[in-house]
N, C-alpha and C. Protein backbone atom coordinates (compact mmCIF):
# COMPACT_ATOMS: atom_id res chain seq x y z
N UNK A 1 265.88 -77.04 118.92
CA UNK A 1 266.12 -77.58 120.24
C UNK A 1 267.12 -78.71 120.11
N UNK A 2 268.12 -78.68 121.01
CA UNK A 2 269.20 -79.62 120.99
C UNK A 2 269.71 -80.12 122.65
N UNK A 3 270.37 -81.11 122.23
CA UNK A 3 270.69 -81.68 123.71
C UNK A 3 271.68 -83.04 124.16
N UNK A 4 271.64 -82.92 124.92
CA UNK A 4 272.79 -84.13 125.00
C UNK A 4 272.70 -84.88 126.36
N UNK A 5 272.56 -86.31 126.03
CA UNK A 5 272.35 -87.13 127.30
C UNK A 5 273.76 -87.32 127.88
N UNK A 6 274.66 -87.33 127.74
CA UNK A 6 276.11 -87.49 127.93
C UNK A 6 276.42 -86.64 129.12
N UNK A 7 275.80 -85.07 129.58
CA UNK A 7 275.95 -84.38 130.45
C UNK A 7 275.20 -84.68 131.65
N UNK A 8 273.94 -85.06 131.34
CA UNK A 8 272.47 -85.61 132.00
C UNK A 8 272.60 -86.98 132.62
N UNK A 9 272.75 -87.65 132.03
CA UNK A 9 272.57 -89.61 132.25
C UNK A 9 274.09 -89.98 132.99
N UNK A 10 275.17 -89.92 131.82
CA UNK A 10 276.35 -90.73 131.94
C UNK A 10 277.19 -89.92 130.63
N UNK A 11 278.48 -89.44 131.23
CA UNK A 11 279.34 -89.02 130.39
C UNK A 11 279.90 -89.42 129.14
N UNK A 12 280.05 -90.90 129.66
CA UNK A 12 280.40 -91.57 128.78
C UNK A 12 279.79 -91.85 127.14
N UNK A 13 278.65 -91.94 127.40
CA UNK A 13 277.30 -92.04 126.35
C UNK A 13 277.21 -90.59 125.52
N UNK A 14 277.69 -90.85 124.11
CA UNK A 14 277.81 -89.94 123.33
C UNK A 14 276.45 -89.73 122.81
N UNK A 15 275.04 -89.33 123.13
CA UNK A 15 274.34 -89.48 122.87
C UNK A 15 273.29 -88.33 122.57
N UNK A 16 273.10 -87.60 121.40
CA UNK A 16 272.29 -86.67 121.59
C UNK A 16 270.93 -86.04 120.90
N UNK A 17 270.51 -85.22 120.97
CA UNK A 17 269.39 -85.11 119.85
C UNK A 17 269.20 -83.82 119.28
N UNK A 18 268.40 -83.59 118.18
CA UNK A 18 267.91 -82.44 117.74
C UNK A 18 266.64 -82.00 117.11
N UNK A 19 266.21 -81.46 117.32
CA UNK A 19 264.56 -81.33 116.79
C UNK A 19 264.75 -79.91 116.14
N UNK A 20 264.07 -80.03 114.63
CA UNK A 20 264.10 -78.80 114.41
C UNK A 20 262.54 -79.17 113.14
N UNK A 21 261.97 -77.80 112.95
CA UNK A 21 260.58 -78.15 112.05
C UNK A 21 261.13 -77.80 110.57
N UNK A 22 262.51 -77.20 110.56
CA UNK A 22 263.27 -76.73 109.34
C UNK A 22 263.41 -78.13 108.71
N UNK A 23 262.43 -78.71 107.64
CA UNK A 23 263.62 -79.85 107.26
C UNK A 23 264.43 -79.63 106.02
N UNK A 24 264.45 -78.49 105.68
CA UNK A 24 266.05 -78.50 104.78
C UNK A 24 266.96 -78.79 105.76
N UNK A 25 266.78 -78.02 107.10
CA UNK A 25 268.00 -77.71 107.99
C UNK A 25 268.29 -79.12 108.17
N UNK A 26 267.34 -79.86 108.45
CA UNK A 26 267.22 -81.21 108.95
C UNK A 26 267.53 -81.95 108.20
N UNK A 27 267.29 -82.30 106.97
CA UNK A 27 268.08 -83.11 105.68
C UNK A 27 269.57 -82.58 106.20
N UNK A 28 269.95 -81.47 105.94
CA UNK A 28 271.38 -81.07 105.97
C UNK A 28 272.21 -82.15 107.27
N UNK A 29 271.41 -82.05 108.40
CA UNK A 29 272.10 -82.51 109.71
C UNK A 29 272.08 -84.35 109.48
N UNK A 30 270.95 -85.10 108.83
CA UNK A 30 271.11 -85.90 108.51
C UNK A 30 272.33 -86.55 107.96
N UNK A 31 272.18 -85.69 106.89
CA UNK A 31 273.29 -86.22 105.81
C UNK A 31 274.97 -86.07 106.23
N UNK A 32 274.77 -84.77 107.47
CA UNK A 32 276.27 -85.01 108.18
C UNK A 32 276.57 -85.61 108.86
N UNK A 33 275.24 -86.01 109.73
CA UNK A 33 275.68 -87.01 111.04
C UNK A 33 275.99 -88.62 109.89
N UNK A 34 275.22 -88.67 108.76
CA UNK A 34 275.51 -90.15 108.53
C UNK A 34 277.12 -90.30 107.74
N UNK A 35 277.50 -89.14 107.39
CA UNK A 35 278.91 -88.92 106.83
C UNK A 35 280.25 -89.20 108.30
N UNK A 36 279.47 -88.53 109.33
CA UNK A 36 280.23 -89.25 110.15
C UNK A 36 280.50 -89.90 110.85
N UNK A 37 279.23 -90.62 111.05
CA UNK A 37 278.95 -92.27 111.50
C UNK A 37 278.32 -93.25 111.15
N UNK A 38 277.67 -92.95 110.34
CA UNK A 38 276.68 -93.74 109.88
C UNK A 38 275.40 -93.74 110.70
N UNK A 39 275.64 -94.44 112.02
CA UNK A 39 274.51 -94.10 113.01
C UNK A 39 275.19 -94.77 114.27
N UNK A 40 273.98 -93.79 115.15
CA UNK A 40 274.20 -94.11 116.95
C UNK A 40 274.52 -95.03 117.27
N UNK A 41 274.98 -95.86 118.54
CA UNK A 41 275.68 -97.00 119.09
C UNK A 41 273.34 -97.13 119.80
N UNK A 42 273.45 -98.58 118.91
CA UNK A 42 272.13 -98.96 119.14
C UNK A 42 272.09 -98.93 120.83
N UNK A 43 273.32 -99.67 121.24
CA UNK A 43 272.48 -100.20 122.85
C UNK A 43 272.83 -98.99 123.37
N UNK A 44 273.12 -97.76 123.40
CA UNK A 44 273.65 -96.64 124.25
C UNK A 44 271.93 -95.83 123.75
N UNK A 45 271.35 -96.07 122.73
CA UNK A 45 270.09 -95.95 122.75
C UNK A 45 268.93 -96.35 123.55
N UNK A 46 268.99 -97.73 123.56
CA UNK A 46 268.59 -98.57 124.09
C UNK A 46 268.68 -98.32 125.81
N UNK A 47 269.82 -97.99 126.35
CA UNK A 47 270.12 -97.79 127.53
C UNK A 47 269.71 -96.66 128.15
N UNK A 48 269.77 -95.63 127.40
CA UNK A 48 268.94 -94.38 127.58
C UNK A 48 267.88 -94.75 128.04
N UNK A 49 266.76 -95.53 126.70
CA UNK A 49 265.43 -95.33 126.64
C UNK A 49 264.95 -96.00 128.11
N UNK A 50 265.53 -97.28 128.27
CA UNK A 50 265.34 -97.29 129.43
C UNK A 50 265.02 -97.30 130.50
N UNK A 51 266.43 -95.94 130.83
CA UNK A 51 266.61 -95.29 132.10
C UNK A 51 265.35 -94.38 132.08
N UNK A 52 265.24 -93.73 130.81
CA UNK A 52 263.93 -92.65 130.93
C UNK A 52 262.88 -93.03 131.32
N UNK A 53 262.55 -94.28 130.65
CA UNK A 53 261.00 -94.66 130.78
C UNK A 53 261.17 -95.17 132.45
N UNK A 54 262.24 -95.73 133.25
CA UNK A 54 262.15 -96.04 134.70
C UNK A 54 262.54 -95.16 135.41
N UNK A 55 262.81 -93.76 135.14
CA UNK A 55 263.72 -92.97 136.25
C UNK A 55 262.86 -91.79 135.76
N UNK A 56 262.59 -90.49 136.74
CA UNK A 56 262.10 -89.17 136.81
C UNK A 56 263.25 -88.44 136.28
N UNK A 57 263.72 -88.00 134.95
CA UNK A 57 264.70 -87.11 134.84
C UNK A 57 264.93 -86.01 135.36
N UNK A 58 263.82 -85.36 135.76
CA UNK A 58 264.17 -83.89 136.46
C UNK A 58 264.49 -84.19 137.74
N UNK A 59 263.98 -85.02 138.64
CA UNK A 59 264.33 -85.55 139.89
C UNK A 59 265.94 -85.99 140.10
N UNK A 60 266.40 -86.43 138.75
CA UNK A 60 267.62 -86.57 138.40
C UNK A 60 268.58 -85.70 138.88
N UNK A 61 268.27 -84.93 137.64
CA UNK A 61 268.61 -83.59 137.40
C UNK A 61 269.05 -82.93 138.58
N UNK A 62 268.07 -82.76 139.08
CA UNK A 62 267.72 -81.92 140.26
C UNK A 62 269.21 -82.28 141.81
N UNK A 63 269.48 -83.73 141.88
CA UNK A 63 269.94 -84.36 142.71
C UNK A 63 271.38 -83.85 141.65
N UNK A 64 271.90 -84.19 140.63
CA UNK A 64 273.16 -83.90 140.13
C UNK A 64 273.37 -82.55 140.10
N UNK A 65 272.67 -81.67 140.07
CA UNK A 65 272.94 -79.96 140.12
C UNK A 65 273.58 -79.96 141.95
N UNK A 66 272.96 -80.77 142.96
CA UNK A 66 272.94 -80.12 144.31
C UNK A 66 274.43 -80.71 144.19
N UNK A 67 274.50 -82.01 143.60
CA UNK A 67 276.34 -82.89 143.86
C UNK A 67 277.01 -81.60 143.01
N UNK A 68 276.79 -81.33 141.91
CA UNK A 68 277.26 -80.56 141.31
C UNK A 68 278.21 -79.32 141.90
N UNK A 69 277.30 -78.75 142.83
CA UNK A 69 277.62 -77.30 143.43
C UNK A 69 278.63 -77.82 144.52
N UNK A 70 278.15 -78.86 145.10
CA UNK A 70 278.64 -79.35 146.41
C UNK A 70 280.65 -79.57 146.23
N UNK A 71 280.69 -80.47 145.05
CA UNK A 71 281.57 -80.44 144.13
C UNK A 71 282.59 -79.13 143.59
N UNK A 72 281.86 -78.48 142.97
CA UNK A 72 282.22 -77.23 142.16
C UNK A 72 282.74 -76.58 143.75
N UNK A 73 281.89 -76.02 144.75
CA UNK A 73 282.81 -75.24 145.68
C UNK A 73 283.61 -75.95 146.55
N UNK A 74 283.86 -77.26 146.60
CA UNK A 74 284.74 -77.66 146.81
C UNK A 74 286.10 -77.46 146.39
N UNK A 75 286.40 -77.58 144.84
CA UNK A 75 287.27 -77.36 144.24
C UNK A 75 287.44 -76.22 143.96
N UNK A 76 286.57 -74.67 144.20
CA UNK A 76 286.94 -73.34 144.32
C UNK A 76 287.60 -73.05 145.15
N UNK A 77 287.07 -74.01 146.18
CA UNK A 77 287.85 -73.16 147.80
C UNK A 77 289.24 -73.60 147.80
N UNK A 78 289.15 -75.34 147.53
CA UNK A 78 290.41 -75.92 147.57
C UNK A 78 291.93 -74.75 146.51
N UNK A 79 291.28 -74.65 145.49
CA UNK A 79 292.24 -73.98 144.57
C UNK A 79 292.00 -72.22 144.74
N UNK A 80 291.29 -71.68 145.81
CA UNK A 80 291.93 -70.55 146.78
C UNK A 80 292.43 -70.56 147.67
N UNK A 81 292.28 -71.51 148.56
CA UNK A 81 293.38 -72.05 149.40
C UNK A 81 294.93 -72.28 148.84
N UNK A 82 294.91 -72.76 148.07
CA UNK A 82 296.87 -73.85 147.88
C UNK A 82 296.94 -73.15 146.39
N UNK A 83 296.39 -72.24 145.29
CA UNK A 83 296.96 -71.82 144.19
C UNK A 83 297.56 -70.56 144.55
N UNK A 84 299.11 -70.54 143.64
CA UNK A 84 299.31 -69.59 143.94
C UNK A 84 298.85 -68.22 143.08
N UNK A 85 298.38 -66.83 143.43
CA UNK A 85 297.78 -65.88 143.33
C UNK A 85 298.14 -65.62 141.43
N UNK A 86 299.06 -66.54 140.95
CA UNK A 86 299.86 -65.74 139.21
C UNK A 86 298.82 -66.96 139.04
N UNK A 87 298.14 -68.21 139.32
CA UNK A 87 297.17 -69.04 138.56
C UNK A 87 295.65 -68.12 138.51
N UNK A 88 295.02 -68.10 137.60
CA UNK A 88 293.99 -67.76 137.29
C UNK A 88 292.98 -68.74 136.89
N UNK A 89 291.57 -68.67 137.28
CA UNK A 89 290.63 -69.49 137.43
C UNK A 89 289.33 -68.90 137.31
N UNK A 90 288.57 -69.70 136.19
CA UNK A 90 287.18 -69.26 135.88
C UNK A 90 286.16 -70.04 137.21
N UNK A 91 285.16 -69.28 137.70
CA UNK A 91 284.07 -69.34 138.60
C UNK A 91 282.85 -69.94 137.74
N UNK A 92 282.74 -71.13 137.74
CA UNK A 92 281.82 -71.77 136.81
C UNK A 92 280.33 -71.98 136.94
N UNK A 93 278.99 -71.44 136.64
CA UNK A 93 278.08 -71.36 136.93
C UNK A 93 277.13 -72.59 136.79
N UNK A 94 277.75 -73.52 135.98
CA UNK A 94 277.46 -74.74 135.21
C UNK A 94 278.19 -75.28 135.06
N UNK A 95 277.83 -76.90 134.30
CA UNK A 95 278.94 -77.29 133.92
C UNK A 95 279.12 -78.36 134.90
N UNK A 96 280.98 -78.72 134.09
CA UNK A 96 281.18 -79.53 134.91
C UNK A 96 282.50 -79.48 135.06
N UNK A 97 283.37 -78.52 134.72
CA UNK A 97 284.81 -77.88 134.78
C UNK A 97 284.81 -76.55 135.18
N UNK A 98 286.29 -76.89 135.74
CA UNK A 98 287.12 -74.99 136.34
C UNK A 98 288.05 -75.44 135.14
N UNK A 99 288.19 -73.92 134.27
CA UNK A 99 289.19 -73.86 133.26
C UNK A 99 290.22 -73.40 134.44
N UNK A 100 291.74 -73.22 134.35
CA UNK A 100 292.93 -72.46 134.79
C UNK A 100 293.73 -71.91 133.89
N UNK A 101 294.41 -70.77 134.21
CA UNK A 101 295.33 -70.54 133.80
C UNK A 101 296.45 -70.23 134.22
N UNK A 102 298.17 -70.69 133.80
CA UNK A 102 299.69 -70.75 134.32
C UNK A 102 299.51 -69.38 133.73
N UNK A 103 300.36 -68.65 134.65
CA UNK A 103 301.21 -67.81 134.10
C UNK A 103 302.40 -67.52 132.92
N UNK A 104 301.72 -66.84 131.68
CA UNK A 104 302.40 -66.74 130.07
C UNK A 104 303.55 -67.29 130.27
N UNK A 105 303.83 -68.01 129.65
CA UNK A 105 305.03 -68.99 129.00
C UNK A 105 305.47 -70.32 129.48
N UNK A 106 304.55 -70.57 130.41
CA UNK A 106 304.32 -71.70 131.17
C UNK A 106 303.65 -72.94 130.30
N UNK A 107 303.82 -74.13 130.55
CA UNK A 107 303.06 -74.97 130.19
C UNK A 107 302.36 -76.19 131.02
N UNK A 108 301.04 -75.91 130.57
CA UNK A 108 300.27 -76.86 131.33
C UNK A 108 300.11 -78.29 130.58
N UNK A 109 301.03 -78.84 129.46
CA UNK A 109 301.46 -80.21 129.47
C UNK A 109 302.54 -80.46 130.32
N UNK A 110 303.61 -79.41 130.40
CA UNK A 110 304.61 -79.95 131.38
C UNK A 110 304.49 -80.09 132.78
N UNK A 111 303.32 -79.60 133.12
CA UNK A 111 302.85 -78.92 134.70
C UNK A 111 302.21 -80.80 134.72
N UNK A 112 301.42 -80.88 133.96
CA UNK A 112 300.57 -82.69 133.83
C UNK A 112 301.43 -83.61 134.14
N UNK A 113 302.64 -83.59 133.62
CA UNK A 113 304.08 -84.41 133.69
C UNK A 113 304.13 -84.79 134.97
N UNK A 114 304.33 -83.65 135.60
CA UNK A 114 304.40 -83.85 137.23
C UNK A 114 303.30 -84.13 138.03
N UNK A 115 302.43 -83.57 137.46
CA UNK A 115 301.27 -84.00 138.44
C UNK A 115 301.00 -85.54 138.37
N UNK A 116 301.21 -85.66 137.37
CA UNK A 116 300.68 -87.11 137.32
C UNK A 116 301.75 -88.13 137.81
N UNK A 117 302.14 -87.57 138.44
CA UNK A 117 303.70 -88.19 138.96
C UNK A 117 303.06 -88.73 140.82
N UNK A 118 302.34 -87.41 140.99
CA UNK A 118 301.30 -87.00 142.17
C UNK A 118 300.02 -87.80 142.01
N UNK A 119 300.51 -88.15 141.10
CA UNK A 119 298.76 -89.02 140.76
C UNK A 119 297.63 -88.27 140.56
N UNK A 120 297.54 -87.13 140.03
CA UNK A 120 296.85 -85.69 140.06
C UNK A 120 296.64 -85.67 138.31
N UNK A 121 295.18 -85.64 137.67
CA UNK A 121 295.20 -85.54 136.43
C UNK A 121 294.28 -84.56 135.93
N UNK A 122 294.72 -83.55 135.12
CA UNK A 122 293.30 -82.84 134.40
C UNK A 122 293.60 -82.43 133.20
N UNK A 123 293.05 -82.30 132.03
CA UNK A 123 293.26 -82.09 131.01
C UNK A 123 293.71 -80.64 130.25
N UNK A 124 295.32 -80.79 129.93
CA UNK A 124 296.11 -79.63 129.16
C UNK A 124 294.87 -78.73 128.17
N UNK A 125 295.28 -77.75 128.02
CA UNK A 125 294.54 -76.88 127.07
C UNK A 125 294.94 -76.87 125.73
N UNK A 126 296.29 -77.74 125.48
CA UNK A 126 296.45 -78.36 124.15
C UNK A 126 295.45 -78.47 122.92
N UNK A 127 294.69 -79.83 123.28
CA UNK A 127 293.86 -80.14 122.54
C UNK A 127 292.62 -79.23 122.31
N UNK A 128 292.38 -78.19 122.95
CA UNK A 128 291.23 -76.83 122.30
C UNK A 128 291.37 -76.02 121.74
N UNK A 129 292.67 -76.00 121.59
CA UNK A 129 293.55 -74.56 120.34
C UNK A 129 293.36 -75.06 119.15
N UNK A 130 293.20 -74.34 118.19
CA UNK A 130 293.14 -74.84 116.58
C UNK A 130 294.65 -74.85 116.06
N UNK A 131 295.34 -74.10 116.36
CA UNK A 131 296.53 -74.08 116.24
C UNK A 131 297.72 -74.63 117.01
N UNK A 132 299.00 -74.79 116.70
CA UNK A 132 300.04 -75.06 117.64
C UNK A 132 300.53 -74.38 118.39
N UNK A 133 299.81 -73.47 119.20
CA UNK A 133 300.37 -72.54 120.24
C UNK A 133 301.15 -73.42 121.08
N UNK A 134 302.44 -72.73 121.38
CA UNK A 134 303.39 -73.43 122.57
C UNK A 134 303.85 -71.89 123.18
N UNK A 135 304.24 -72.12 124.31
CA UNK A 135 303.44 -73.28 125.90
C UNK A 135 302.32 -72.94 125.51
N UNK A 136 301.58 -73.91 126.22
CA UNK A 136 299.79 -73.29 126.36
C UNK A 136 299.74 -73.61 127.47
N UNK A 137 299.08 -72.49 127.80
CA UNK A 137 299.20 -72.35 129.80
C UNK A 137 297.83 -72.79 130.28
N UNK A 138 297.24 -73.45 129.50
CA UNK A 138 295.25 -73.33 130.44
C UNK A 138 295.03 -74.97 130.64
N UNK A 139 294.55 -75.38 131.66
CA UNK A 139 294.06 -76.67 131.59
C UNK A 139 292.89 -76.74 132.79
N UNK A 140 292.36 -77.65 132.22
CA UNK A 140 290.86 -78.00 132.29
C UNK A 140 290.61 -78.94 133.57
N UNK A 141 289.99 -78.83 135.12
CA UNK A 141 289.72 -79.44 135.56
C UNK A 141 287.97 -80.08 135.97
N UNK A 142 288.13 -81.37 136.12
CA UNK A 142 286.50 -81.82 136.13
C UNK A 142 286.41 -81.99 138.06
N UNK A 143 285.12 -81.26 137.99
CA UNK A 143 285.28 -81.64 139.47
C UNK A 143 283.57 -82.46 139.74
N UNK A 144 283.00 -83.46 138.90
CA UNK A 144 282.08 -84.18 139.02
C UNK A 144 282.58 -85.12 138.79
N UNK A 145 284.04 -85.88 139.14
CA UNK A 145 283.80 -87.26 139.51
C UNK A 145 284.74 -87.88 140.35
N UNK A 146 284.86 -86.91 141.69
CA UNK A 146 285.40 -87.05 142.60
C UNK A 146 284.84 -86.83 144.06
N UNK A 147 284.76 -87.32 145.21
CA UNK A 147 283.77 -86.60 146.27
C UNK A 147 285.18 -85.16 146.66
N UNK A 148 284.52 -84.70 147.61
CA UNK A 148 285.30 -82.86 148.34
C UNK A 148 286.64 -83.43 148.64
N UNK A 149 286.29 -84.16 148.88
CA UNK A 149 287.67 -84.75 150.14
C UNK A 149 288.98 -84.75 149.06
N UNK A 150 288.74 -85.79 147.82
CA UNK A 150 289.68 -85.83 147.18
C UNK A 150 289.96 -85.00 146.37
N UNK A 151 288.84 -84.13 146.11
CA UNK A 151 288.96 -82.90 145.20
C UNK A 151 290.21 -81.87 145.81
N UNK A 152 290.01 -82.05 147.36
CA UNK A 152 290.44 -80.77 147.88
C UNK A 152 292.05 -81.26 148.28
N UNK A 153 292.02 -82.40 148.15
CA UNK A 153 294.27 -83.60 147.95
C UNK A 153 294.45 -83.63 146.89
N UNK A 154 293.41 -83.33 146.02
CA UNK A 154 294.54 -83.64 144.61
C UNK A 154 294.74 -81.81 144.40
N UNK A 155 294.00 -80.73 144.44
CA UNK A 155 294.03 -79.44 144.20
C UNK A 155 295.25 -79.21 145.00
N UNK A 156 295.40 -79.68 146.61
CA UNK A 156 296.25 -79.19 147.18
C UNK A 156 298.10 -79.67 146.84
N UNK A 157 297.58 -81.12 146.14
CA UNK A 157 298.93 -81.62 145.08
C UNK A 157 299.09 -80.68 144.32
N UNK A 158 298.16 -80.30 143.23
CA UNK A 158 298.86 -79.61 142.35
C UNK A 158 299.39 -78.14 142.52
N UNK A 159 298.86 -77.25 143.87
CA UNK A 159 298.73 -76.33 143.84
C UNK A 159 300.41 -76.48 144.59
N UNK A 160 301.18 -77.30 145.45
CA UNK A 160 302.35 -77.33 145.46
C UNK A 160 303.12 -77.45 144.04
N UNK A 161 302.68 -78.38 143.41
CA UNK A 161 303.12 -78.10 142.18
C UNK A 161 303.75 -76.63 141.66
N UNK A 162 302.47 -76.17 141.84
CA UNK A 162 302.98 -74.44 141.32
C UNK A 162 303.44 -73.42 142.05
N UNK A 163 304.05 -73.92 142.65
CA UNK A 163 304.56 -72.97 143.86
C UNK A 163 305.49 -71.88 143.49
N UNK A 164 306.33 -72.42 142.38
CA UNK A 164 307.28 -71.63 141.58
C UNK A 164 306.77 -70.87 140.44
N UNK A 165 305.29 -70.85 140.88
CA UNK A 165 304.59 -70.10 139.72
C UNK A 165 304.62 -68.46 140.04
């Protein structure tokens, strides 16, 4: 069993756990997590514990899934509305991103260039390739930390953007 408060609590908070009754497996995970940090950020512990012991997590939960959706079809509709038909877009069941994709040979660092010109930001598909693929046409939008309204001005920025797509 594994998990991560970072999706749950606060993004920011790299924070996660693992339970397993294997303890070879468990020595093993030890000895990597301390190779690559040594250990957790105490007060992001601390801050957790907390929130848990004063807050109903599933009640949580429960309230960020409804923002969630509320969110998520916001930014579906917005980017069927104003994308043009050569962008392609995953329907996300979870989560907290719509992947996209430009049309082959396009690039979605150069597409960022401009947007952010628009004041419009989401993250190139650059950094998820293992390799140096150029162009890389896919980039990543978050649509949990914005309300509809702005979800659906910045989609409709970028989706002029691609008009020449």
């Amino acid at each position: 069993l594994f998990g991560t408060i970072s999706k749950i609590i606060t993004p920011g908070m790299r924070l996660g756990w693992i339970c397993t009754k294997d303890r070879e497996l468990m020595q093993h995970l030890v000895t990597a997590k301390q190779a690559a940090d040594l250990h957790s950020n105490i007060f992001a512990q601390y801050a957790v514990y907390d929130y848990l012991m004063n807050h109903e997590l599933n009640e949580h939960i429960g309230k960020i899934k409804t923002l969630y959706k509320e969110q998520s079809d916001a930014m579906l509709q917005a980017m069927k509305d104003f994308f043009p038909d050569t962008v392609t877009y995953t329907m996300p069941k979870g989560g907290m991103f719509v992947w996209g994709s430009l049309p082959e040979g396009e690039s979605s660092l150069e597409l960022l260039d401009r947007a952010m010109k628009e004041k419009v930001a989401f993250v190139p598909g650059n950094p998820f390739y293992v390799d140096d693929q150029k162009p890389v046409p896919t980039f990543r939008l978050n649509y949990t930390n914005s309300e509809p309204e702005v979800i659906r001005e910045g989609i409709r920025r970028l989706g002029r953007l691609m008009e020449s797509y």
